[in-house]
PDB file of N, CA and C in Angstrom:
ATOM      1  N   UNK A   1      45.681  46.007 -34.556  1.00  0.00           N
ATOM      2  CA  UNK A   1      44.811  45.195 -35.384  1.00  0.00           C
ATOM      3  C   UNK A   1      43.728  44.576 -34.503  1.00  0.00           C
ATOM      4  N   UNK A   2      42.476  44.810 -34.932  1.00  0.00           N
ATOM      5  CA  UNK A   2      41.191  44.355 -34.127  1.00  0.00           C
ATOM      6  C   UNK A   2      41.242  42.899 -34.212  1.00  0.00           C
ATOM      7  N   UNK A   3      40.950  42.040 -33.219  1.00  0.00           N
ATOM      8  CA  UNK A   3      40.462  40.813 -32.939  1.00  0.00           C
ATOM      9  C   UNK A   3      39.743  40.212 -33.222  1.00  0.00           C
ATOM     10  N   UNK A   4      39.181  38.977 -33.981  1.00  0.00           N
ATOM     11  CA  UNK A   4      37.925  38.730 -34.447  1.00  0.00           C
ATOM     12  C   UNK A   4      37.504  37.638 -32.928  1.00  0.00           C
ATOM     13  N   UNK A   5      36.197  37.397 -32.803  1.00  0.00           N
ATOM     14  CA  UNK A   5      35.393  36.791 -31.716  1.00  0.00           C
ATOM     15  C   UNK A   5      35.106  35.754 -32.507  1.00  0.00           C
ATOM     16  N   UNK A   6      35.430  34.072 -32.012  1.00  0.00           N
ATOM     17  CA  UNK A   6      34.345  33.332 -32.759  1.00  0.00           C
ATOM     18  C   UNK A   6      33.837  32.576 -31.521  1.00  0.00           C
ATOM     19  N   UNK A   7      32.292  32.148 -31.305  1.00  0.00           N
ATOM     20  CA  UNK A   7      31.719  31.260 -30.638  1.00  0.00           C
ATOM     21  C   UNK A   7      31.018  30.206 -30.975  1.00  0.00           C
ATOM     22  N   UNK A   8      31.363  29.095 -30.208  1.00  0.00           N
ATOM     23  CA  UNK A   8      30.174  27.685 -30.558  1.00  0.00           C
ATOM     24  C   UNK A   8      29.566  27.845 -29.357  1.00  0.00           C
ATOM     25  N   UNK A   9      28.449  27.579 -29.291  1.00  0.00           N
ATOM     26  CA  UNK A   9      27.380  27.082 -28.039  1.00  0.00           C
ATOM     27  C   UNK A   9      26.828  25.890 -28.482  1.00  0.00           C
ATOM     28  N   UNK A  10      26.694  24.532 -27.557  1.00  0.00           N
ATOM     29  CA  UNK A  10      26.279  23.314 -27.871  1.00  0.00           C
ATOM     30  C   UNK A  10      25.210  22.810 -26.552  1.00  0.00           C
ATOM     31  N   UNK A  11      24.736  21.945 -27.016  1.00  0.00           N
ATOM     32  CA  UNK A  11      23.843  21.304 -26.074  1.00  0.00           C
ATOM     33  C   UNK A  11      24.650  20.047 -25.470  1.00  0.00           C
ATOM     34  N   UNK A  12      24.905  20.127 -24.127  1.00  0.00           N
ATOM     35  CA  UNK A  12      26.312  18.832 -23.995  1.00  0.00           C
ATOM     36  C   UNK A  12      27.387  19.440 -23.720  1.00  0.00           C
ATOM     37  N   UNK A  13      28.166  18.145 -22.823  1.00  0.00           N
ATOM     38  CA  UNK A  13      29.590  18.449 -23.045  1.00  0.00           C
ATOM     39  C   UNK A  13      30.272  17.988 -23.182  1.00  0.00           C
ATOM     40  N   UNK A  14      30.179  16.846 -23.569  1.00  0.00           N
ATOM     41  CA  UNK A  14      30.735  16.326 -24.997  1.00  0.00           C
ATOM     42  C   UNK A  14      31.407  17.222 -26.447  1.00  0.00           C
ATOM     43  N   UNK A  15      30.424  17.763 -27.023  1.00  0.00           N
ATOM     44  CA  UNK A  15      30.398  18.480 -28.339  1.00  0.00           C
ATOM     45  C   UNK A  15      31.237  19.663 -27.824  1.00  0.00           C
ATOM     46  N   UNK A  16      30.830  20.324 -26.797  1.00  0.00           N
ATOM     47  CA  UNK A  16      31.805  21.619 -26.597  1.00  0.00           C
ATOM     48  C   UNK A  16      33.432  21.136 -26.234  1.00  0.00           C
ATOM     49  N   UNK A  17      33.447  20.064 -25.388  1.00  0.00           N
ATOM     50  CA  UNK A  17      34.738  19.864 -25.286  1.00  0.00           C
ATOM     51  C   UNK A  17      35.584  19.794 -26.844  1.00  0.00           C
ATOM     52  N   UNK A  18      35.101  18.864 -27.750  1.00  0.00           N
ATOM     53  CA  UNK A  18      35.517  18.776 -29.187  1.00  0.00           C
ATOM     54  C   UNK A  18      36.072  19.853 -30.133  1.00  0.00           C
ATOM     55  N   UNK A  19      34.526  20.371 -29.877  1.00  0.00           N
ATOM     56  CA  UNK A  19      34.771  21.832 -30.405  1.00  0.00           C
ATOM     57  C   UNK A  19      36.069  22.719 -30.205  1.00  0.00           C
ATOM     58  N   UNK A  20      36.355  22.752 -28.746  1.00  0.00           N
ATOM     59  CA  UNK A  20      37.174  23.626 -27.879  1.00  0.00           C
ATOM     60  C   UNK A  20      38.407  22.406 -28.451  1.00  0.00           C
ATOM     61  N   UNK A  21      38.533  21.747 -28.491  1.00  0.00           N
ATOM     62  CA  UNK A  21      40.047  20.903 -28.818  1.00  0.00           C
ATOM     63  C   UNK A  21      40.051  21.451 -30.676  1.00  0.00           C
ATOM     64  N   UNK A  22      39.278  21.270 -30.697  1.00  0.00           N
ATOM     65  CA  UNK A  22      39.395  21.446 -32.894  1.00  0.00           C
ATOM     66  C   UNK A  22      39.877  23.061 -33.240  1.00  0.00           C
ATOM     67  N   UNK A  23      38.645  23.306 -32.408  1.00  0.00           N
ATOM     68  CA  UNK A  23      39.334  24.954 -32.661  1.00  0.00           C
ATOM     69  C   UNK A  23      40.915  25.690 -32.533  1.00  0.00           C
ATOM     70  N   UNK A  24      41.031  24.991 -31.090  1.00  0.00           N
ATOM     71  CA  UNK A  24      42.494  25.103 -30.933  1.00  0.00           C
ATOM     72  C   UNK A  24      43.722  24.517 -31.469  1.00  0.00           C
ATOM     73  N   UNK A  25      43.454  24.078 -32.443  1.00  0.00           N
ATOM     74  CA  UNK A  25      44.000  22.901 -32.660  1.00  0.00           C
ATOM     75  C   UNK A  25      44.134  23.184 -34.400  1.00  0.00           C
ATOM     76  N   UNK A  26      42.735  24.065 -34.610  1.00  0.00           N
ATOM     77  CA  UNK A  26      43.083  24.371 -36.333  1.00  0.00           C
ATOM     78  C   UNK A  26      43.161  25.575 -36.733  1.00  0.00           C
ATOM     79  N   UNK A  27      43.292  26.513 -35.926  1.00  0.00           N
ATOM     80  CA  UNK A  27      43.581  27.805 -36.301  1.00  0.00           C
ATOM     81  C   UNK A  27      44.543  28.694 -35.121  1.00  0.00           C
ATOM     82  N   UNK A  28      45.202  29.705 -35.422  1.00  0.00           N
ATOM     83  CA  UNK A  28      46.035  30.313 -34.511  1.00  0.00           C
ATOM     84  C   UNK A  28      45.065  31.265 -33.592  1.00  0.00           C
ATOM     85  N   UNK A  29      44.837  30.876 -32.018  1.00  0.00           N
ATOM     86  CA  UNK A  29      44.283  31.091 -31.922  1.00  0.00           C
ATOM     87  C   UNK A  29      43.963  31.573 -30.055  1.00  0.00           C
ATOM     88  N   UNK A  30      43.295  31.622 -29.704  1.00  0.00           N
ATOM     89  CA  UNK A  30      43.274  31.949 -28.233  1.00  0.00           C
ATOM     90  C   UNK A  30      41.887  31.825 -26.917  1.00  0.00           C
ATOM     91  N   UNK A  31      42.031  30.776 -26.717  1.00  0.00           N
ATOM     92  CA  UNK A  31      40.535  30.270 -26.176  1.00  0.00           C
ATOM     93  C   UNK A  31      40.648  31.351 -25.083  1.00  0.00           C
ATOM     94  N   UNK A  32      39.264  32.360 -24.685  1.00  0.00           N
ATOM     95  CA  UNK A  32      39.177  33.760 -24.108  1.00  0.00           C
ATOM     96  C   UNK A  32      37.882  33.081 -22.774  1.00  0.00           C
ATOM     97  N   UNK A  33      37.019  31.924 -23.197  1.00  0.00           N
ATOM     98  CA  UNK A  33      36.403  31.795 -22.067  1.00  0.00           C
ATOM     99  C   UNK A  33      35.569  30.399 -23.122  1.00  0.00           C
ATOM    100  N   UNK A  34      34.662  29.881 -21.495  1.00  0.00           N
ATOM    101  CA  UNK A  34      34.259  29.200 -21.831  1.00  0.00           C
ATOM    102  C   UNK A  34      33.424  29.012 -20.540  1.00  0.00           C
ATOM    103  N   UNK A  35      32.395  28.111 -20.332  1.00  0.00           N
ATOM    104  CA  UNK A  35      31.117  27.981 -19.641  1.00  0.00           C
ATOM    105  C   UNK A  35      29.808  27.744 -20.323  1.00  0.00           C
ATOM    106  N   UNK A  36      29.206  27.678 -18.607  1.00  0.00           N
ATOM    107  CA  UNK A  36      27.591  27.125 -18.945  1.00  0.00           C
ATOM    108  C   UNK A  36      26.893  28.168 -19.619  1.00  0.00           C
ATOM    109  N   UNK A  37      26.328  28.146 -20.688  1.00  0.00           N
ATOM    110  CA  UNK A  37      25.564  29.171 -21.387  1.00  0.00           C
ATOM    111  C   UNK A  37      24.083  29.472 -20.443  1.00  0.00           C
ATOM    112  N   UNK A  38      23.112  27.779 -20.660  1.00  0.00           N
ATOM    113  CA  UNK A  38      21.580  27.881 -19.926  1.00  0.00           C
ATOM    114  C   UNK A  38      21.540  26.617 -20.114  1.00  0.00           C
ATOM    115  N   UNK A  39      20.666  26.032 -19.616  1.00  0.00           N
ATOM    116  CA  UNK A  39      20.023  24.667 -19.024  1.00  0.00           C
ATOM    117  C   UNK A  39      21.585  23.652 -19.497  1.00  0.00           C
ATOM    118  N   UNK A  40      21.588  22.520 -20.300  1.00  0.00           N
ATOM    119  CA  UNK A  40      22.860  22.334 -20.249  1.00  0.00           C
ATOM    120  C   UNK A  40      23.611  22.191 -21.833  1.00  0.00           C
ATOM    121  N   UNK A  41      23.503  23.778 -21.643  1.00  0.00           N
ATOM    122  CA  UNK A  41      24.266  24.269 -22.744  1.00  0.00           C
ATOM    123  C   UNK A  41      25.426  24.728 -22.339  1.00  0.00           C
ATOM    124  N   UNK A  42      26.553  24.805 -23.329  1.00  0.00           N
ATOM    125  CA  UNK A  42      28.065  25.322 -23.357  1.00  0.00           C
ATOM    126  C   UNK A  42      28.417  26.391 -24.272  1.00  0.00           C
ATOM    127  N   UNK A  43      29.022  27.230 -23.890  1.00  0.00           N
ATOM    128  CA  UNK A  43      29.730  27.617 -24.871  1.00  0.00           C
ATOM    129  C   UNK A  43      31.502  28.230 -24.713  1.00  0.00           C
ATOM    130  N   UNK A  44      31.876  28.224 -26.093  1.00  0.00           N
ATOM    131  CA  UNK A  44      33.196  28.196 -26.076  1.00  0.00           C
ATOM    132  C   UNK A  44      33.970  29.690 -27.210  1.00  0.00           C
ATOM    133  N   UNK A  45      34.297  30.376 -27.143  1.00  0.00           N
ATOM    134  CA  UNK A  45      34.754  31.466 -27.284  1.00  0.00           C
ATOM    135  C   UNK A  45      36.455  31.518 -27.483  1.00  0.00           C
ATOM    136  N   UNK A  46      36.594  32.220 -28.831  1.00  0.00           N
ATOM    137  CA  UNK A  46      38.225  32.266 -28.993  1.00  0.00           C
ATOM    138  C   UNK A  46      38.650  33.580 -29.684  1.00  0.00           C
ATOM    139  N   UNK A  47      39.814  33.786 -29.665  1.00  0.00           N
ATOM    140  CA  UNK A  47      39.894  35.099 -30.441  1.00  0.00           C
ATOM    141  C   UNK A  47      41.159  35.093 -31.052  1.00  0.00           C
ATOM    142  N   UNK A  48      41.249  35.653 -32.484  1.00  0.00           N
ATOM    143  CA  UNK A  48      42.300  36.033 -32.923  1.00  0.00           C
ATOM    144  C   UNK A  48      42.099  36.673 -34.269  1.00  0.00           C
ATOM    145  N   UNK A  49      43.090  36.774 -35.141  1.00  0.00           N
ATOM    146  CA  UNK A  49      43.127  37.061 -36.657  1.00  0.00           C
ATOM    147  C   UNK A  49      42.020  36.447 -37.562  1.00  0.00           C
ATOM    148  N   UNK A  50      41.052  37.484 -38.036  1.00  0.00           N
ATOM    149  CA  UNK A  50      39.955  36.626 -38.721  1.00  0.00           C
ATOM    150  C   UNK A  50      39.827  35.578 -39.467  1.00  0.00           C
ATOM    151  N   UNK A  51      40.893  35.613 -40.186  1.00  0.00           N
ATOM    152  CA  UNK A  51      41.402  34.350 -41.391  1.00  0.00           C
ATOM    153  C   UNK A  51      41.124  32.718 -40.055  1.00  0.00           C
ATOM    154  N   UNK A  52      42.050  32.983 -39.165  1.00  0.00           N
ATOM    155  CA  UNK A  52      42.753  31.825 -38.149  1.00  0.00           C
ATOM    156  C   UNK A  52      41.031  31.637 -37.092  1.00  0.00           C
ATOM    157  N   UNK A  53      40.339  32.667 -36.788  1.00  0.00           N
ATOM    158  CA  UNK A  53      38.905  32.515 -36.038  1.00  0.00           C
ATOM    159  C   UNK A  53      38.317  31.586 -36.957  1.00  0.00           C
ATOM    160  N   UNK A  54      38.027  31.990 -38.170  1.00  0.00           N
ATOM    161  CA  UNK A  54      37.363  31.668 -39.197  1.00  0.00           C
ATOM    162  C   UNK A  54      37.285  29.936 -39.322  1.00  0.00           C
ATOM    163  N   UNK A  55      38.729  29.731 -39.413  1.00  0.00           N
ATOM    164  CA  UNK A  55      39.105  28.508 -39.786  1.00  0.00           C
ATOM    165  C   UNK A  55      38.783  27.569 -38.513  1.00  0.00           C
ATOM    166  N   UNK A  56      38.982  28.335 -37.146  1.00  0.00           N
ATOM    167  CA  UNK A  56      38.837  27.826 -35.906  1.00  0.00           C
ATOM    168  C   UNK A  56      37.489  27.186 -35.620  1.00  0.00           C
ATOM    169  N   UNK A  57      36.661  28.210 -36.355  1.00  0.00           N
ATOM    170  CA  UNK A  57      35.314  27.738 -35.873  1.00  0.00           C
ATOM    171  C   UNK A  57      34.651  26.927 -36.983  1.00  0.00           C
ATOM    172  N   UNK A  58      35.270  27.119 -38.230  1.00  0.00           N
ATOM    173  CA  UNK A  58      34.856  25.849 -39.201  1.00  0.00           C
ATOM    174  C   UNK A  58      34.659  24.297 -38.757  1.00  0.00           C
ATOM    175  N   UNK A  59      36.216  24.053 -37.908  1.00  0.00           N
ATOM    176  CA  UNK A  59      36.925  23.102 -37.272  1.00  0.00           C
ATOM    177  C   UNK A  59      35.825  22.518 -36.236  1.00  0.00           C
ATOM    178  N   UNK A  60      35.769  23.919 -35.453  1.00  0.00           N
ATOM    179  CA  UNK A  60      35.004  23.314 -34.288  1.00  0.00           C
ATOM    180  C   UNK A  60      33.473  22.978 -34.529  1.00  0.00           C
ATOM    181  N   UNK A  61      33.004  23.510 -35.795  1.00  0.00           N
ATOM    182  CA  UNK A  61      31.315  23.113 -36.083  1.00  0.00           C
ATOM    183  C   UNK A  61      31.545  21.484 -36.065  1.00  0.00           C
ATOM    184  N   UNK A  62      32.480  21.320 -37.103  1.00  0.00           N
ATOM    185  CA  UNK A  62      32.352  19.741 -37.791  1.00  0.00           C
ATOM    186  C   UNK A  62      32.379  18.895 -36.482  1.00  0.00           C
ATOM    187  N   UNK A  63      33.675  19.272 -35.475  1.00  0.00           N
ATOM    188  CA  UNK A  63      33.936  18.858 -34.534  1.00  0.00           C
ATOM    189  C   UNK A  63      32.707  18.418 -33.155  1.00  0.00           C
ATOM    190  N   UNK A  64      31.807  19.406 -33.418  1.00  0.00           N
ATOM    191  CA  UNK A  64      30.691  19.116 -32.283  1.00  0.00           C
ATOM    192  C   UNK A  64      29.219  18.379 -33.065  1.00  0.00           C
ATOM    193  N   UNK A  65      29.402  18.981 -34.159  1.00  0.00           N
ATOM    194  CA  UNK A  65      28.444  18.158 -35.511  1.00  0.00           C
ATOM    195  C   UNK A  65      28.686  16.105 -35.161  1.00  0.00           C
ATOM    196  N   UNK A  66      30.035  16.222 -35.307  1.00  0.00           N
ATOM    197  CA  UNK A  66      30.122  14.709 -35.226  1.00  0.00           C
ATOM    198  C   UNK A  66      30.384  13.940 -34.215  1.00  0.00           C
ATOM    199  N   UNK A  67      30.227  14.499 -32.771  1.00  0.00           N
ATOM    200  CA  UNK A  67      30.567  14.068 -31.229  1.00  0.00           C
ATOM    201  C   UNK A  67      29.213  12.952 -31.384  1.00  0.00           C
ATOM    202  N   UNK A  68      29.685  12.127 -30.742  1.00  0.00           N
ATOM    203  CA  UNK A  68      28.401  10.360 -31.029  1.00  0.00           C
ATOM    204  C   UNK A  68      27.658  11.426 -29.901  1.00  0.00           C
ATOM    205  N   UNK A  69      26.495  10.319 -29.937  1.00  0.00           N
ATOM    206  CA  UNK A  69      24.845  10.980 -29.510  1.00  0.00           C
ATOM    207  C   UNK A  69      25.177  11.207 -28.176  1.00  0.00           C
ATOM    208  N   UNK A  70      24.301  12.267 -27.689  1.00  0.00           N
ATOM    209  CA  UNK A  70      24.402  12.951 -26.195  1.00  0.00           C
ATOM    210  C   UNK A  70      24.391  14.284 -26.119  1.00  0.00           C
ATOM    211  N   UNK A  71      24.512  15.046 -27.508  1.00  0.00           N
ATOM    212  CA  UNK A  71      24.658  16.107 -27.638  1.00  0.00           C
ATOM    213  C   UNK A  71      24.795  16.672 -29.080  1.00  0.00           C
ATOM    214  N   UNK A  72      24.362  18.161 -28.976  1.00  0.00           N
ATOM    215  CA  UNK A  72      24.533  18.677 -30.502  1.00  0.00           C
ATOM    216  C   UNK A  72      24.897  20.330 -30.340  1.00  0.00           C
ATOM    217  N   UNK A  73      25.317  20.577 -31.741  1.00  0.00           N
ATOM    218  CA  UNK A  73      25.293  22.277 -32.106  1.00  0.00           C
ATOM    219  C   UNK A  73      24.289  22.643 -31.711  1.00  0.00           C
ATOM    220  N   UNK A  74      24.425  23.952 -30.943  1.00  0.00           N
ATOM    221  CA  UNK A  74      23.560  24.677 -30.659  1.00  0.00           C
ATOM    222  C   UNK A  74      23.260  25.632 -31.682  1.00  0.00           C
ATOM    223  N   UNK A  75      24.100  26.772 -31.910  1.00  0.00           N
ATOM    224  CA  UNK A  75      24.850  28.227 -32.693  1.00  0.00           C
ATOM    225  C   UNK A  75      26.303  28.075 -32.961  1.00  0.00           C
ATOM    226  N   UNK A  76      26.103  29.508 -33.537  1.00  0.00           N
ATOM    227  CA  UNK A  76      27.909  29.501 -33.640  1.00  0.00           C
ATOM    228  C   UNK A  76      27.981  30.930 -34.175  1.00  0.00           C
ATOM    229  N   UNK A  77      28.433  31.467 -33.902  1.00  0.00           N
ATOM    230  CA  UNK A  77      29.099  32.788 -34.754  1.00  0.00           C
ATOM    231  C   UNK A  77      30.141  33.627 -34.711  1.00  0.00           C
ATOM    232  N   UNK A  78      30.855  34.277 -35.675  1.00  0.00           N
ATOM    233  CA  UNK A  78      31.832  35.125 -36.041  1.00  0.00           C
ATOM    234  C   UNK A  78      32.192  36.722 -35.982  1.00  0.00           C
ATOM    235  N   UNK A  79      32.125  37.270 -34.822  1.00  0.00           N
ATOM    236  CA  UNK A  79      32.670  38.647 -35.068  1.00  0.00           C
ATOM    237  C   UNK A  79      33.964  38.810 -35.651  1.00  0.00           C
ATOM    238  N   UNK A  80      33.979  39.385 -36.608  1.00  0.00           N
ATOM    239  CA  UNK A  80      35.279  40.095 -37.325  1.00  0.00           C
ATOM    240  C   UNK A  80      35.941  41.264 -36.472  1.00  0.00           C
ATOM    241  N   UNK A  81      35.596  41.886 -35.881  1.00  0.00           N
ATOM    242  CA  UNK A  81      36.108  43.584 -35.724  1.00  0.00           C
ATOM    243  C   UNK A  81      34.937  43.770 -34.571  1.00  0.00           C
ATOM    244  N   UNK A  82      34.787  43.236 -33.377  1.00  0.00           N
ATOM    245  CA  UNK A  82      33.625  43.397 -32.273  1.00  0.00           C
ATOM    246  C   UNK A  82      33.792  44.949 -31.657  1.00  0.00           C
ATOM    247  N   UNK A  83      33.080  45.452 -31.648  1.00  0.00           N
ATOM    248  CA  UNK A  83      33.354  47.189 -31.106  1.00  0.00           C
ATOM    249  C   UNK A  83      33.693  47.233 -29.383  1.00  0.00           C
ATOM    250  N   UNK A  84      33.958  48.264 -29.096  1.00  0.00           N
ATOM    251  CA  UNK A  84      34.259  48.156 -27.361  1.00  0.00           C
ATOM    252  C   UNK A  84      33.313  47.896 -27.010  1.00  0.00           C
ATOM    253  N   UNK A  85      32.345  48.375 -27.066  1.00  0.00           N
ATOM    254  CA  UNK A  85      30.863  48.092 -26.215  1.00  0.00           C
ATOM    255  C   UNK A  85      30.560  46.574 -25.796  1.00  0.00           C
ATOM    256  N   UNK A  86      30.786  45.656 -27.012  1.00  0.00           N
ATOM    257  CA  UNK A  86      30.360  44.567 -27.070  1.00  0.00           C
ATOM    258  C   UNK A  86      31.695  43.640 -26.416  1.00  0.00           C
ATOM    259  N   UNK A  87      32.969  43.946 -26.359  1.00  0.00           N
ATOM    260  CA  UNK A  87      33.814  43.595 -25.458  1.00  0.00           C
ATOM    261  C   UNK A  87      33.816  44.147 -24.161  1.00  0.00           C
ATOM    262  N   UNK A  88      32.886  45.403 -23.606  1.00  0.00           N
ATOM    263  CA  UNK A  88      32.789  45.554 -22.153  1.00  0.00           C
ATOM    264  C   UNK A  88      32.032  44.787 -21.068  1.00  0.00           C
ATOM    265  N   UNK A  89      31.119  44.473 -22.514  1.00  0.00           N
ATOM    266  CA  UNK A  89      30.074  43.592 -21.789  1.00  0.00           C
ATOM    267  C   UNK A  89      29.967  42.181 -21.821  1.00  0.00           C
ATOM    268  N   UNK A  90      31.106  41.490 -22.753  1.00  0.00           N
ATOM    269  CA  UNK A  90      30.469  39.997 -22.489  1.00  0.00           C
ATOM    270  C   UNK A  90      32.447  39.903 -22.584  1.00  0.00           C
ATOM    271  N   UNK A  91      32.308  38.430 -21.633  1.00  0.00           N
ATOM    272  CA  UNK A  91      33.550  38.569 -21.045  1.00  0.00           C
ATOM    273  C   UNK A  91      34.536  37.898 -22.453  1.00  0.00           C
ATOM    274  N   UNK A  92      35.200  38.597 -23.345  1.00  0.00           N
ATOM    275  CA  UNK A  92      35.752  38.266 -24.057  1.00  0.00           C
ATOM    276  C   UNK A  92      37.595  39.182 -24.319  1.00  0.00           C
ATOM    277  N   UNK A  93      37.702  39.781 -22.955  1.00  0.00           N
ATOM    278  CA  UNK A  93      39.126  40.208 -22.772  1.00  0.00           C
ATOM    279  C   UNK A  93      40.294  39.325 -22.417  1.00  0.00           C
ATOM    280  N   UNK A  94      41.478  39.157 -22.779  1.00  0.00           N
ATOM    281  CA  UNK A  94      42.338  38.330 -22.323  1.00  0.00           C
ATOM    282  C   UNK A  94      42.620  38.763 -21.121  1.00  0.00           C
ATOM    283  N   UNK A  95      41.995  37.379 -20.103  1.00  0.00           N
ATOM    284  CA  UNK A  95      42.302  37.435 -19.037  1.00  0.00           C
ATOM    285  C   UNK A  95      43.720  37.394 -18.399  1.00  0.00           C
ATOM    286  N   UNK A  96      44.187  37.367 -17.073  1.00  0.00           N
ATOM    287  CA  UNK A  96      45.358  37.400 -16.573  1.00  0.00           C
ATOM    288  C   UNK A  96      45.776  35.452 -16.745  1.00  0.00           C
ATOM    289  N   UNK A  97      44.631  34.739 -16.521  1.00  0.00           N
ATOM    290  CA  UNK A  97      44.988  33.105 -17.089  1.00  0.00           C
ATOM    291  C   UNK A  97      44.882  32.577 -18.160  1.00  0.00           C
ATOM    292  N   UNK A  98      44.521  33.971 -19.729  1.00  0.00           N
ATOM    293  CA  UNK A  98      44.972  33.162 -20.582  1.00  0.00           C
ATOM    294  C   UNK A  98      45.938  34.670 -21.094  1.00  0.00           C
ATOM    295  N   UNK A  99      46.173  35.477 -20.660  1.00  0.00           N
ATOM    296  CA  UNK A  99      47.612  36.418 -21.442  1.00  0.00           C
ATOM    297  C   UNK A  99      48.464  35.240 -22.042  1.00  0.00           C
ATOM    298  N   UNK A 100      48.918  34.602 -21.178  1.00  0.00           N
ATOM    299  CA  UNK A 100      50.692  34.007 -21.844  1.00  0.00           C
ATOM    300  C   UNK A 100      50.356  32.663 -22.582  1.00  0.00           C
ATOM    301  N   UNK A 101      48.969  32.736 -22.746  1.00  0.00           N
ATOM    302  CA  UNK A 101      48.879  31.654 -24.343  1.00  0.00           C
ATOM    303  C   UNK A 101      48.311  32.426 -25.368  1.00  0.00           C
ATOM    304  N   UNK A 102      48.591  33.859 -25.165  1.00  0.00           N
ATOM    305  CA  UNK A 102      47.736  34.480 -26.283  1.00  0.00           C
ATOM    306  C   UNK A 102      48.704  34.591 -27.731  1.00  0.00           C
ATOM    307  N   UNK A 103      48.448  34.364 -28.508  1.00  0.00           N
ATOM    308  CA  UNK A 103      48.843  34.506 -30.013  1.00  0.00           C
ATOM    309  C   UNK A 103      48.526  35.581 -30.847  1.00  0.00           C
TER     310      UNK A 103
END
């Protein structure tokens, strides 16, 4: 069964930390990476069952939406079914430090 991709990118880190706690926190799920996007932007990346991504990244919009001032949503989006290509190239494989929290 294919993996769905969901990402927030925020301005701050504040909002991404939030994000990254909500997400994990409201859907079954598997944080795959995370880092500096560009200037001081974040982003945060998870993967699992589309239903549980879905819900993950609902979580985490509201979650970086309402972090007090210092920061905001950048983007956000949802791969359902990401093809190999697009998993060769951007680092979204379960690594060897997150295998044994994967769900």
């Amino acid at each position: 069964m294919p993996l769905a991709v969901g990402v927030i990118q925020t301005d701050g880190f504040p909002p991404v930390l939030a994000a990254a706690d909500a997400m994990l926190k409201a859907g079954r799920v598997t944080l795959v990476y995370y880092g500096l996007a560009e200037r001081a932007e974040f982003l945060v990346a998870v993967r699992g069952p589309t239903s549980e991504v879905r819900r993950a990244v609902e979580a985490g919009i509201e979650a970086a939406n309402t972090t007090p001032p210092g920061g905001r949503l950048v983007s956000h989006y949802l791969v359902p079914n990401p093809p190999e290509n697009v998993e060769s190239v951007l680092p979204l494989e379960f690594t060897a430090k997150v295998e044994r929290f994967r769900v």
